[in-house]
C-alpha atoms as a PDB file:
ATOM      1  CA  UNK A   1     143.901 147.887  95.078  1.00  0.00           C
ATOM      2  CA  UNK A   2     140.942 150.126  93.737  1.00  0.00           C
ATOM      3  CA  UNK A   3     137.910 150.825  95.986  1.00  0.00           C
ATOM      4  CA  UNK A   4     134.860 152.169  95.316  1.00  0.00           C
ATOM      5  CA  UNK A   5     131.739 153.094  97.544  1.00  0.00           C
ATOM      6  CA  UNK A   6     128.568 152.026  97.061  1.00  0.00           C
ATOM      7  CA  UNK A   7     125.688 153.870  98.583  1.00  0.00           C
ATOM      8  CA  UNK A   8     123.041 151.729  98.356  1.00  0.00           C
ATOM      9  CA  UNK A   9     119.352 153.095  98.459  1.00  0.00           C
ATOM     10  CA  UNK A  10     119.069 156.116 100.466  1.00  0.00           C
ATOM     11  CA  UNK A  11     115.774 157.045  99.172  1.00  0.00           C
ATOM     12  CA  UNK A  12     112.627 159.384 100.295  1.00  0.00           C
ATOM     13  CA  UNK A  13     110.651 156.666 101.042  1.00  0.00           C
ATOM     14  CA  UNK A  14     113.084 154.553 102.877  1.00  0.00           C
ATOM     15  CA  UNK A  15     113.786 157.727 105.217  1.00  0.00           C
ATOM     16  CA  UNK A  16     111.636 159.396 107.910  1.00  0.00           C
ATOM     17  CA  UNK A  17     108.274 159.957 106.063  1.00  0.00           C
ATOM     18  CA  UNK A  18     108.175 158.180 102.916  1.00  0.00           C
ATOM     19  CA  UNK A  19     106.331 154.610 102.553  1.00  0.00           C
ATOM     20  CA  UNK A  20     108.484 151.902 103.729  1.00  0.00           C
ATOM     21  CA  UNK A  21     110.883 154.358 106.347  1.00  0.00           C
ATOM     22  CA  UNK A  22     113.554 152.821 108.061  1.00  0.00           C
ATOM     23  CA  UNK A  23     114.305 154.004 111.286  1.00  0.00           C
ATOM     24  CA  UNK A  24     117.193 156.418 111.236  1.00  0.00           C
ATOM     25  CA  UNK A  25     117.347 156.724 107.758  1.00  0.00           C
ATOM     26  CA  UNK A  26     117.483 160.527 107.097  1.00  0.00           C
ATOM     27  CA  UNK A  27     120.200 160.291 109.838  1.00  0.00           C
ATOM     28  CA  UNK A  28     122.507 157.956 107.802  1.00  0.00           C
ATOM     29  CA  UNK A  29     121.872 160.243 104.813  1.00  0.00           C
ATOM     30  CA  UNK A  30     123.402 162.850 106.518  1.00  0.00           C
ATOM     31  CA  UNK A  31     126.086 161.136 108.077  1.00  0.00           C
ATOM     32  CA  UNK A  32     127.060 159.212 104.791  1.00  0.00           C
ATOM     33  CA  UNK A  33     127.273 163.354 103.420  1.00  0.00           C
ATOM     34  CA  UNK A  34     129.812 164.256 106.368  1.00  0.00           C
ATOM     35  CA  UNK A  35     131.398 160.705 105.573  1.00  0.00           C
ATOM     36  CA  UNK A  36     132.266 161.468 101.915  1.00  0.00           C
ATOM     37  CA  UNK A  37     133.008 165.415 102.588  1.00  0.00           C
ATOM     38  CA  UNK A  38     136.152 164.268 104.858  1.00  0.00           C
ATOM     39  CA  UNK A  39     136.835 160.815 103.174  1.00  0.00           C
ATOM     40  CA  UNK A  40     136.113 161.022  99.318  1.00  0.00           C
ATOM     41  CA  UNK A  41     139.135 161.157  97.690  1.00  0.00           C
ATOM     42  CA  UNK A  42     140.062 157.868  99.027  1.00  0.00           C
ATOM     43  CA  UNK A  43     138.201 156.029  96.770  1.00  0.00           C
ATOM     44  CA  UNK A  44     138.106 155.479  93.233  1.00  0.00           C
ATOM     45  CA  UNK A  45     134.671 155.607  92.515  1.00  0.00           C
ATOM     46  CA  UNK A  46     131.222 156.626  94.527  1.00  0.00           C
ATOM     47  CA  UNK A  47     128.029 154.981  93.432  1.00  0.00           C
ATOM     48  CA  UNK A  48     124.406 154.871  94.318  1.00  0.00           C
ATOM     49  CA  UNK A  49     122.026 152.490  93.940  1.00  0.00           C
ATOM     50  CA  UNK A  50     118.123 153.133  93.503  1.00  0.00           C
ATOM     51  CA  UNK A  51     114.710 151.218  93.904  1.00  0.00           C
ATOM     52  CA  UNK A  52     112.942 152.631  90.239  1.00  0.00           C
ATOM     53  CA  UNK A  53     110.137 150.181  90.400  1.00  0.00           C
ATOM     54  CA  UNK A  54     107.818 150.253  87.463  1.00  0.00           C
ATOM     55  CA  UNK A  55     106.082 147.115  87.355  1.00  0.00           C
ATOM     56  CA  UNK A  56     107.884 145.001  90.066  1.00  0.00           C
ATOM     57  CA  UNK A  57     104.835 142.137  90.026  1.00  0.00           C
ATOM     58  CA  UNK A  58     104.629 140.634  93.421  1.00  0.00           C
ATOM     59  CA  UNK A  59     106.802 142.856  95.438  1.00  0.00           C
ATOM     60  CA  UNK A  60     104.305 145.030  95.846  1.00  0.00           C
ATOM     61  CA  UNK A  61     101.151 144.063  97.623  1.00  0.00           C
ATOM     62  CA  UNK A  62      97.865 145.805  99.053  1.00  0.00           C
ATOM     63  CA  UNK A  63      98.248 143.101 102.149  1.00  0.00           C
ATOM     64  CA  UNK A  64     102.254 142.824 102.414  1.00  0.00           C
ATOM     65  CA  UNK A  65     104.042 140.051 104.508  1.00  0.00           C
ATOM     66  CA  UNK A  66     106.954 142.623 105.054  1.00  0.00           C
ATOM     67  CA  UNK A  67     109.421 139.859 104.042  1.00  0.00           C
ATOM     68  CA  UNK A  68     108.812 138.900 100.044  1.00  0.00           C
ATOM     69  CA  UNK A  69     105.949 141.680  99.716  1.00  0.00           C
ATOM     70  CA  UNK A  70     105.792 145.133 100.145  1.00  0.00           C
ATOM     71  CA  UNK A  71     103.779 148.580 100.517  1.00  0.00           C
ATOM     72  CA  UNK A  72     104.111 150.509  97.283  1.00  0.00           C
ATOM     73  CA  UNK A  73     107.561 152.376  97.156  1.00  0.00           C
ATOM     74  CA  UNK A  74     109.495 153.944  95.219  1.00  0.00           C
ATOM     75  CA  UNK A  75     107.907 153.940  92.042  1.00  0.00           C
ATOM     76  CA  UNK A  76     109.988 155.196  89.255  1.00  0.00           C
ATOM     77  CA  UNK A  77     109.739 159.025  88.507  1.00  0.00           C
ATOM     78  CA  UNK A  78     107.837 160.152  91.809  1.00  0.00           C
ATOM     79  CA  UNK A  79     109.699 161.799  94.543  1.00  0.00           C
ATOM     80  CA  UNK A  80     109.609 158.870  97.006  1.00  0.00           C
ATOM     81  CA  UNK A  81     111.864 156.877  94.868  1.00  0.00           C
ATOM     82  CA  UNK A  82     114.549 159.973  95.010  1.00  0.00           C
ATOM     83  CA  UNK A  83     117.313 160.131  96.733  1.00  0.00           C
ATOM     84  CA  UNK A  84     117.153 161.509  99.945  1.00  0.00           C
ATOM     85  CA  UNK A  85     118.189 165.631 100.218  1.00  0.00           C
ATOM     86  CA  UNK A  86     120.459 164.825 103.037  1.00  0.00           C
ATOM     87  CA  UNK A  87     122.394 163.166 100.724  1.00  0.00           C
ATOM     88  CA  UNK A  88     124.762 165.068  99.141  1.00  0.00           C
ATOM     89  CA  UNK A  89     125.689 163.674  95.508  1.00  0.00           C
ATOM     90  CA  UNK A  90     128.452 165.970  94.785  1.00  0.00           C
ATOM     91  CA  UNK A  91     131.166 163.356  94.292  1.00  0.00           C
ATOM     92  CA  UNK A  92     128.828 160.633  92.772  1.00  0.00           C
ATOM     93  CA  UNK A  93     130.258 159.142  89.784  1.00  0.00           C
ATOM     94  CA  UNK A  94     127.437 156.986  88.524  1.00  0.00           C
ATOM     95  CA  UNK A  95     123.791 156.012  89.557  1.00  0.00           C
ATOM     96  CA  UNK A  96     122.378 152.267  88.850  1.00  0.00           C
ATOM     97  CA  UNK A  97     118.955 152.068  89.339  1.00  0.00           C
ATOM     98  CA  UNK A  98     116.839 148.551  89.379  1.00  0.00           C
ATOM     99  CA  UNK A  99     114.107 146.713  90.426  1.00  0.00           C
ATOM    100  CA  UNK A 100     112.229 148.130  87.491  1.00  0.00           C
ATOM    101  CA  UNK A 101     110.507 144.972  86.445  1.00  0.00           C
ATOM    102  CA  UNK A 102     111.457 143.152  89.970  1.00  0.00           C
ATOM    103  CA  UNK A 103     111.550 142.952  93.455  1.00  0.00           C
ATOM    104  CA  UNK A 104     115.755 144.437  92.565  1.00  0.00           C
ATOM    105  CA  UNK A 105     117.175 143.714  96.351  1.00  0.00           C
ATOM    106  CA  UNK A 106     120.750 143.841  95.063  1.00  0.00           C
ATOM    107  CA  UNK A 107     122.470 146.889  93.561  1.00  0.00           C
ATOM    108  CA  UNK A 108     124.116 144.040  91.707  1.00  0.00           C
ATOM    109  CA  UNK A 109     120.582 143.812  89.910  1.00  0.00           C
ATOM    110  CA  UNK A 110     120.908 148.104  88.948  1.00  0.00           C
ATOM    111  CA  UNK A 111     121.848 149.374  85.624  1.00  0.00           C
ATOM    112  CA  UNK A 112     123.365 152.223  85.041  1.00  0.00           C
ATOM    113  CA  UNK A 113     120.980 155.427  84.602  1.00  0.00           C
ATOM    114  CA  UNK A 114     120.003 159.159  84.851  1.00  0.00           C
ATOM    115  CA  UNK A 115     116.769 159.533  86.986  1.00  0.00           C
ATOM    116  CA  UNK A 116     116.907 163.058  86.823  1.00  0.00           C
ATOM    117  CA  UNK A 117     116.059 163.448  82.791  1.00  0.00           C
ATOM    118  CA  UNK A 118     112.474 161.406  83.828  1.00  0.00           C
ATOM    119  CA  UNK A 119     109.616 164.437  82.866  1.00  0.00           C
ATOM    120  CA  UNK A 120     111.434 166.436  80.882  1.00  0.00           C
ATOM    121  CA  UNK A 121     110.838 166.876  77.301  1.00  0.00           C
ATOM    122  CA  UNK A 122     114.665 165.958  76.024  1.00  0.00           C
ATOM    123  CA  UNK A 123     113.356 162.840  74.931  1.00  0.00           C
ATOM    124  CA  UNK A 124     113.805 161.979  70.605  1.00  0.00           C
ATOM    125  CA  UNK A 125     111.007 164.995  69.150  1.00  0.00           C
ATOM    126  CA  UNK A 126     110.178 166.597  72.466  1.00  0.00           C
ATOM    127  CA  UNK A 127     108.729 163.272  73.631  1.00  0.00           C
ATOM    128  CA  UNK A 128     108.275 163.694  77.128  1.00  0.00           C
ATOM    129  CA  UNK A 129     111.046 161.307  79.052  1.00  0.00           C
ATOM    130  CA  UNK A 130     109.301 157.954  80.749  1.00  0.00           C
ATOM    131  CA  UNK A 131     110.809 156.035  84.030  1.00  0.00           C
ATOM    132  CA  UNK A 132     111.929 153.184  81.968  1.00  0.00           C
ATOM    133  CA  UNK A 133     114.024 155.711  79.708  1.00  0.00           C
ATOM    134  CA  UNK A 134     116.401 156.627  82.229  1.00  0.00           C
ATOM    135  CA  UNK A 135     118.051 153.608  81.334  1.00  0.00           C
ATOM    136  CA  UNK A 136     119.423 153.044  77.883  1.00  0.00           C
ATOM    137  CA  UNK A 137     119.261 149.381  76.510  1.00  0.00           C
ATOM    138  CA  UNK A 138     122.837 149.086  76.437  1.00  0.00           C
ATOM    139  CA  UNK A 139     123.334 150.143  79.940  1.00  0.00           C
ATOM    140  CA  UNK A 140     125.911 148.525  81.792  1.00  0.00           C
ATOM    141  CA  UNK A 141     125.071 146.684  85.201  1.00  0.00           C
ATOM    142  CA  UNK A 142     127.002 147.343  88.372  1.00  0.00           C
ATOM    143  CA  UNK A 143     129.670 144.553  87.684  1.00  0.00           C
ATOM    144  CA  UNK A 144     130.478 145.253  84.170  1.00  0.00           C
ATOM    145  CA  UNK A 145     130.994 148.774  85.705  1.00  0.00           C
ATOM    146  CA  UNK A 146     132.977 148.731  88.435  1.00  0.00           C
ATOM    147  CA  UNK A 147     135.241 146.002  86.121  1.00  0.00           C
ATOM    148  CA  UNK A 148     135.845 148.887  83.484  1.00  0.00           C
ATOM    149  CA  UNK A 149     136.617 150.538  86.354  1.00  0.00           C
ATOM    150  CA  UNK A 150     139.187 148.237  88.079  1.00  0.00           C
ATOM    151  CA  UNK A 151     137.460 148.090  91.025  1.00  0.00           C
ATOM    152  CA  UNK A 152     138.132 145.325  93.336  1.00  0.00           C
ATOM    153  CA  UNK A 153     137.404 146.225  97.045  1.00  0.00           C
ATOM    154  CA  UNK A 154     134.106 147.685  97.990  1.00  0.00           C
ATOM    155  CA  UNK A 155     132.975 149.947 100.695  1.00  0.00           C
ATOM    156  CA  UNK A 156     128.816 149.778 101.438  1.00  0.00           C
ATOM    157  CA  UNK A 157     126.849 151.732 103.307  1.00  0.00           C
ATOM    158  CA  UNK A 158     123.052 152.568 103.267  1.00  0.00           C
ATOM    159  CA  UNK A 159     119.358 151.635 103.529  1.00  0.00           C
ATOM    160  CA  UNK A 160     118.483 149.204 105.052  1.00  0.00           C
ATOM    161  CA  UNK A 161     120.839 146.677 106.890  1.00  0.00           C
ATOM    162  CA  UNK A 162     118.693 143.766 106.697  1.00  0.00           C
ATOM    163  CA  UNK A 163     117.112 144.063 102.960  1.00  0.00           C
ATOM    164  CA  UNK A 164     118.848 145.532 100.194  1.00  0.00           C
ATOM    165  CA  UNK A 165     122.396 146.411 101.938  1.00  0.00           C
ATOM    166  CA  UNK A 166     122.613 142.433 102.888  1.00  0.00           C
ATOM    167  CA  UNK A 167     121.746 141.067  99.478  1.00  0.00           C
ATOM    168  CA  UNK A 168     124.256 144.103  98.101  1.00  0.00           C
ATOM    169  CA  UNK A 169     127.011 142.696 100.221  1.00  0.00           C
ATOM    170  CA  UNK A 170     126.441 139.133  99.275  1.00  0.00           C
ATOM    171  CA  UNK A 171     126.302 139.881  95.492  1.00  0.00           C
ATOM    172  CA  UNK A 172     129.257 141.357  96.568  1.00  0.00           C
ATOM    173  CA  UNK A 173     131.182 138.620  98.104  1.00  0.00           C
ATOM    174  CA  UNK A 174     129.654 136.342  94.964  1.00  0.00           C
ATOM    175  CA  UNK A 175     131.667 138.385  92.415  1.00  0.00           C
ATOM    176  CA  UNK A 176     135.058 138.677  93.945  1.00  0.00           C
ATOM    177  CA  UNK A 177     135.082 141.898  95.426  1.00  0.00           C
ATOM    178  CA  UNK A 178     136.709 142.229  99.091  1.00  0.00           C
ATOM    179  CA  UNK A 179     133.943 143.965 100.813  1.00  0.00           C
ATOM    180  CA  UNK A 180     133.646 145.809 103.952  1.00  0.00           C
ATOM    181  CA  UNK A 181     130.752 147.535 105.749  1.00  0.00           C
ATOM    182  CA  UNK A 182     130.463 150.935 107.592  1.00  0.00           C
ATOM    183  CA  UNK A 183     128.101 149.979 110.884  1.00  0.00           C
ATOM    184  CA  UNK A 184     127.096 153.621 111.621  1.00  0.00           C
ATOM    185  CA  UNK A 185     126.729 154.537 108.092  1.00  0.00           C
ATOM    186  CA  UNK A 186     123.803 152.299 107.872  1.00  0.00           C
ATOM    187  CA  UNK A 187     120.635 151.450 109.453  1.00  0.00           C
ATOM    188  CA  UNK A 188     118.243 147.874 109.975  1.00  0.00           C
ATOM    189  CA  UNK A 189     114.479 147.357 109.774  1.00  0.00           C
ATOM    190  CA  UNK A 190     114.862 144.582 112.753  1.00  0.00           C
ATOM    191  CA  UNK A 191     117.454 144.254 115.147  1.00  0.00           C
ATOM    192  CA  UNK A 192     117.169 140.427 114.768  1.00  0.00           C
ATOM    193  CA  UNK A 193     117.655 140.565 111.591  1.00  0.00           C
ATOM    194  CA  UNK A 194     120.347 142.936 111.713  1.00  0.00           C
ATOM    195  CA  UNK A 195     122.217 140.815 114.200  1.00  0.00           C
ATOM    196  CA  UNK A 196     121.539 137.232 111.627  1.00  0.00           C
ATOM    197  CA  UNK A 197     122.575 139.273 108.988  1.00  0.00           C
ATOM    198  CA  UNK A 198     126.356 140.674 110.553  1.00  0.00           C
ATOM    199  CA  UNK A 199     126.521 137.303 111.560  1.00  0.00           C
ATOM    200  CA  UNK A 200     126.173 136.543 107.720  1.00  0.00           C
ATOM    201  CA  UNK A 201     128.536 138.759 106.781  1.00  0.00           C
ATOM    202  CA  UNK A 202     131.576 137.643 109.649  1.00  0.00           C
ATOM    203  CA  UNK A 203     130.637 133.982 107.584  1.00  0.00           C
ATOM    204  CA  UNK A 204     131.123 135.493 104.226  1.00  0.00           C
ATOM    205  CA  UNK A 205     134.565 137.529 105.305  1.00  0.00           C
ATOM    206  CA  UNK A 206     132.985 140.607 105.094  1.00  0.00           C
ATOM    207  CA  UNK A 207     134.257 143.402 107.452  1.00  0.00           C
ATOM    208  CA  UNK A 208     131.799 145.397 109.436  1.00  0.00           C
ATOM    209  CA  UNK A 209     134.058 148.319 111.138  1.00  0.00           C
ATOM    210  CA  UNK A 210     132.995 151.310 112.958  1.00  0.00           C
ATOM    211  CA  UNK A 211     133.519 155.317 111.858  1.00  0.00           C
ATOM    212  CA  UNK A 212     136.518 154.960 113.944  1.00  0.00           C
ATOM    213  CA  UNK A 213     138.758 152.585 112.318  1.00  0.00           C
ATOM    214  CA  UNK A 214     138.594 154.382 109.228  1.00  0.00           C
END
């Protein structure tokens, strides 16, 4: 059996600071750093996932319900949709980034891309490099990707519990993949919600384990 990790969304502005911060989040960064440092070579592939919102219509709203609409955050190309410094991206083998034309809750929704080229002048006659070209139209998604890869069990861990990690792990579960979550290696935006949403998870055979079982 192949696994790969999935990191999903540990951003500047879902960390201490930026627009939409979860609790904890700078925290998890760091820990998910230590986590791959002493664990990496045990899986086949490490991904991230990204927010790159460009024009994501409703999602984002001047008088947000904090449920379908949102404060402005991570717009494509500006720091708050980076990923977090406490991050370490060493043994990242690909980045999917999505959302760009919607609200994008599931990495399953990503395609693959290179956020860091955005500004530069690389681009086809020194054309400066726009958010929406950091993904090529013939970008894979996250499926088609970890298929060519072989993947079959996933790993996820990341920002936040009760938003995009949920509908992540559920996209997950949808597509075949045996999926387990890292409790410590992620953090909620309510502990309601966090709690309905393991309870989702136990109903969908997902595994939530702890640091120590690994």
């Amino acid at each position: 059996m192949s696994e790969a990790l999935i990191i999903v969304d540990v951003q500047n502005d879902f960390c201490e600071g930026g627009s939409l911060a979860v609790a904890g989040g700078a925290q998890v960064a760091a820990d998910i750093s230590e986590f791959l440092e002493e664990n990496s070579a045990d899986f086949d592939a490490v991904v991230t996932t990204q927010d790159w919102h460009i024009d994501p219509g409703t999602h984002f709203s001047e008088d947000p319900d904090y449920r379908s609409t949102w404060p402005v955050h991570c717009v494509a190309g500006t720091p708050g949709a980076e990923l977090h410094e406490n991050l370490d991206t060493e043994h990242v083998d690909a980045r999917f980034l999505k959302g760009l034309y919607s609200s994008g809750y599931s990495g399953f929704e990503g395609l693959q891309g290179d956020p860091e080229k955005v500004g530069s002048l690389e681009g086809e006659k020194g054309i400066r490099v726009e958010p929406a070209d950091a993904v090529e139209e013939d970008a894979q998604d996250l499926h088609l990707w970890l298929q060519d890869h072989q993947i079959d069990a996933l790993t996820i861990v990341g920002l936040a519990t009760d938003h995009c990690v949920r509908a992540t792990v559920l996209d997950a579960v949808e597509n075949d993949y045996r999926v387990r979550v890292i409790r410590e290696l992620t953090a909620g935006v309510d502990e309601d919600a966090v709690h309905q949403t393991y309870d989702e998870f136990a109903e969908a055979d997902v595994e939530v384990i702890s640091l120590e079982e690994i």
